[in-house]
Protein backbone atom coordinates (compact mmCIF):
# COMPACT_ATOMS: atom_id res chain seq x y z
CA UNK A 1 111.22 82.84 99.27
CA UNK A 2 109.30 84.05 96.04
CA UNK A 3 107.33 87.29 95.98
CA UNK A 4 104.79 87.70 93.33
CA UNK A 5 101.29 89.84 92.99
CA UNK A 6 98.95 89.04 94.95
CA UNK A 7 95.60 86.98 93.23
CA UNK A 8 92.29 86.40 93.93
CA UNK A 9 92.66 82.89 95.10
CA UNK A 10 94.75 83.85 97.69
CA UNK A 11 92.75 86.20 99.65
CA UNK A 12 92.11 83.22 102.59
CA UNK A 13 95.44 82.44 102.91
CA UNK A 14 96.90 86.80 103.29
CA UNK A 15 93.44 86.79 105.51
CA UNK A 16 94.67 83.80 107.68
CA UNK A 17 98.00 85.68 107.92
CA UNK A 18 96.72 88.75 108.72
CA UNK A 19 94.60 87.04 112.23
CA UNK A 20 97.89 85.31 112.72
CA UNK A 21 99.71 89.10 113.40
CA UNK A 22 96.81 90.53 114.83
CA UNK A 23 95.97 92.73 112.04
CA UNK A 24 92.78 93.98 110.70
CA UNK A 25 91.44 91.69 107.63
CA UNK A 26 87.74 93.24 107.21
CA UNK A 27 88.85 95.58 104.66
CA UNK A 28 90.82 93.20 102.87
CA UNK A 29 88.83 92.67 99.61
CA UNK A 30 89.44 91.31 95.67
CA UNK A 31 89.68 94.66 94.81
CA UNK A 32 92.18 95.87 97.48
CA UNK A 33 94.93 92.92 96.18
CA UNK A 34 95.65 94.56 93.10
CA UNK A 35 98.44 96.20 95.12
CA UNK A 36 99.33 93.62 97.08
CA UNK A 37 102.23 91.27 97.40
CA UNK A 38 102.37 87.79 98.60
CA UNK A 39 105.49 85.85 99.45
CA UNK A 40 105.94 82.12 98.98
CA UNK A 41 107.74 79.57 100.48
CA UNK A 42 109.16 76.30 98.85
CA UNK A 43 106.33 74.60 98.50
CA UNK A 44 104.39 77.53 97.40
CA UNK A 45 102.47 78.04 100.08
CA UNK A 46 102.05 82.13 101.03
CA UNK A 47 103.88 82.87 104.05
CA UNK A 48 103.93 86.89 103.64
CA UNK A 49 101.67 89.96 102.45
CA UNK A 50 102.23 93.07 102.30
CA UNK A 51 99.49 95.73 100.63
CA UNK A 52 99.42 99.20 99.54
CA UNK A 53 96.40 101.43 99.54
CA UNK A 54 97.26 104.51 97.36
CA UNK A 55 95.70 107.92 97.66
CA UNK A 56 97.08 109.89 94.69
CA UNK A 57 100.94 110.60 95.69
CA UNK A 58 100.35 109.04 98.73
CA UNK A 59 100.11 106.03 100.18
CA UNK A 60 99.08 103.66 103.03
CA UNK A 61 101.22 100.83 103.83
CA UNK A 62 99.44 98.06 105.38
CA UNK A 63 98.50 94.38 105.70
CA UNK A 64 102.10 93.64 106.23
CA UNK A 65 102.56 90.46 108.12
CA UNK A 66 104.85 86.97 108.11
CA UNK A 67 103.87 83.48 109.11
CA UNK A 68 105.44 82.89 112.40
CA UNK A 69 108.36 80.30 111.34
CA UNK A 70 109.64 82.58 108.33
CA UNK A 71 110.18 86.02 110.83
CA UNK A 72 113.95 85.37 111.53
CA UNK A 73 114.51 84.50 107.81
CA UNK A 74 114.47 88.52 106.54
CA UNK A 75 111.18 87.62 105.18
CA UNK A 76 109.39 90.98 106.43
CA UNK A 77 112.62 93.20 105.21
CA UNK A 78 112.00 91.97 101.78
CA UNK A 79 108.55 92.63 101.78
CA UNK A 80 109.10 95.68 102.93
CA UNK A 81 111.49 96.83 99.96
CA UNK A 82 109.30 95.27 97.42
CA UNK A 83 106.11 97.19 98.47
CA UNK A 84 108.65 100.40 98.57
CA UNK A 85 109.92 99.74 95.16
CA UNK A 86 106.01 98.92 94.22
CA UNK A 87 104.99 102.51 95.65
CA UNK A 88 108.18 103.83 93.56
CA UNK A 89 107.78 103.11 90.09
CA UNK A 90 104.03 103.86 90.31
CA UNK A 91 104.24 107.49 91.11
CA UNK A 92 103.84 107.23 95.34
CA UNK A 93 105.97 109.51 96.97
CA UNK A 94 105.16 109.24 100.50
CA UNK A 95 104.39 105.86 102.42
CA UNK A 96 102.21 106.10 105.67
CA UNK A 97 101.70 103.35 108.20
CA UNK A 98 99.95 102.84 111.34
CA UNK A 99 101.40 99.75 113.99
CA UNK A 100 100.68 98.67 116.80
CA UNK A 101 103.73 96.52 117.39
CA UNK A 102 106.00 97.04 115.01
CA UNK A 103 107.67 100.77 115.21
CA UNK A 104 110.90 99.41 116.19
CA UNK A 105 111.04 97.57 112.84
CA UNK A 106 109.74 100.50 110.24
CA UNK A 107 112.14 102.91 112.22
CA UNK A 108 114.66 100.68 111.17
CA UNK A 109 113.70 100.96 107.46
CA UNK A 110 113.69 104.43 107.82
CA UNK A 111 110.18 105.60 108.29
CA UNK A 112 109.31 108.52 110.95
CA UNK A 113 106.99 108.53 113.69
CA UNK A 114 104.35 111.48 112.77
CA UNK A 115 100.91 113.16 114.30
CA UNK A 116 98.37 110.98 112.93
CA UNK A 117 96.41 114.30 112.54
CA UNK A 118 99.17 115.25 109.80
CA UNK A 119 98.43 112.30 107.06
CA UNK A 120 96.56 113.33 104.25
CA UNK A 121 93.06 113.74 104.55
CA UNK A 122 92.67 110.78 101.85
CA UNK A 123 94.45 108.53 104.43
CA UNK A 124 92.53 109.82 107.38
CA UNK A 125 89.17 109.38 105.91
CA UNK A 126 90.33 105.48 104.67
CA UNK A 127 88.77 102.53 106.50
CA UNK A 128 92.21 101.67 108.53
CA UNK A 129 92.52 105.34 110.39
CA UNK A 130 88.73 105.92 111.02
CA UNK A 131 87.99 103.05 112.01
CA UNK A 132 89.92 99.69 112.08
CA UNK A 133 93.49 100.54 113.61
CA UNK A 134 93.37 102.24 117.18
CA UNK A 135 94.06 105.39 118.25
CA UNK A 136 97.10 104.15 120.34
CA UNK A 137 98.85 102.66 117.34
CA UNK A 138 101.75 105.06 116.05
CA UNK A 139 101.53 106.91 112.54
CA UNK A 140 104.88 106.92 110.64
CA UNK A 141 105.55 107.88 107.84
CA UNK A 142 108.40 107.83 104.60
CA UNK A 143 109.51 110.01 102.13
CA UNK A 144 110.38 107.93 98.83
C-alpha cells in the first residue's frame, strides 16, 4: 500500500469510498483534498482516504475510510499516522473527530472521547458538526 496526496482526479473514487463506510461525501470538494490523503493498492487503484479540515491550531479529522478487502491489512492504522504526522509538521496541535462507528478504533490510537460542546467554535460552526454528522456520533479528540 502507497499513500500519496490526494488529486483532483480522484475525488470519485475517495467519494465512492466514503458511501462504502457510510460517511458523509457532500462536503467533499476540489478544494477540501488539498489535505487529503489517498492510499493505493498494487494496481494503483485508491483503496483509502483520510482528510483533514484545519481551523488554525486545530483540526478536524475526517473522511477516513478503507475499501472493505484492505481493513484487516493495517490499512486504516497507517492512514491514521500519516494524517497525524500531516497535522504535525503543519502547525495542528489538536485533532478532533466525530464517529459513528469507529470509537473503539481512535481510542486505540489514543484520542479521547470529549463534549462535543467543547471543540472549538471553528469546528462547531464547520459543515460536519452543524450539520452532516449526527448528534449521536461521539466527539474525540487528540493532543499532538
Amino acid at each position: 500500500m502507497k499513500i500519496r496526496a490526494a488529486r483532483t482526479e480522484d475525488l470519485d473514487a475517495i467519494a465512492a469510498l466514503l458511501v462504502e463506510n457510510a460517511l458523509p461525501v457532500s462536503d467533499v470538494t476540489p478544494d477540501l483534498l488539498c489535505d487529503f490523503a489517498v492510499a493505493e493498492d498494487a494496481h494503483e487503484s485508491v483503496v483509502g482516504s483520510v482528510g483533514l479540515e484545519r481551523f488554525g491550531a486545530e483540526a478536524l479529522l475526517r473522511s477516513l475510510a478503507v475499501a472493505k478487502p484492505e481493513r484487516s491489512a493495517g490499512s486504516g492504522g497507517k492512514l491514521l499516522a500519516h494524517a497525524e504526522y500531516m497535522a504535525l509538521t503543519s502547525g495542528v496541535s489538536e485533532l478532533w473527530l466525530l464517529t459513528t462507528t469507529a470509537a473503539d478504533f481512535f481510542r486505540r490510537a489514543g484520542y479521547l472521547p470529549v463534549a462535543r460542546q467543547s471543540a472549538p467554535t471553528g469546528l462547531q460552526a464547520s459543515t460536519q458538526f452543524a450539520q452532516l454528522c449526527p448528534s449521536t456520533a461521539v466527539c474525540m479528540r487528540k493532543r499532538l
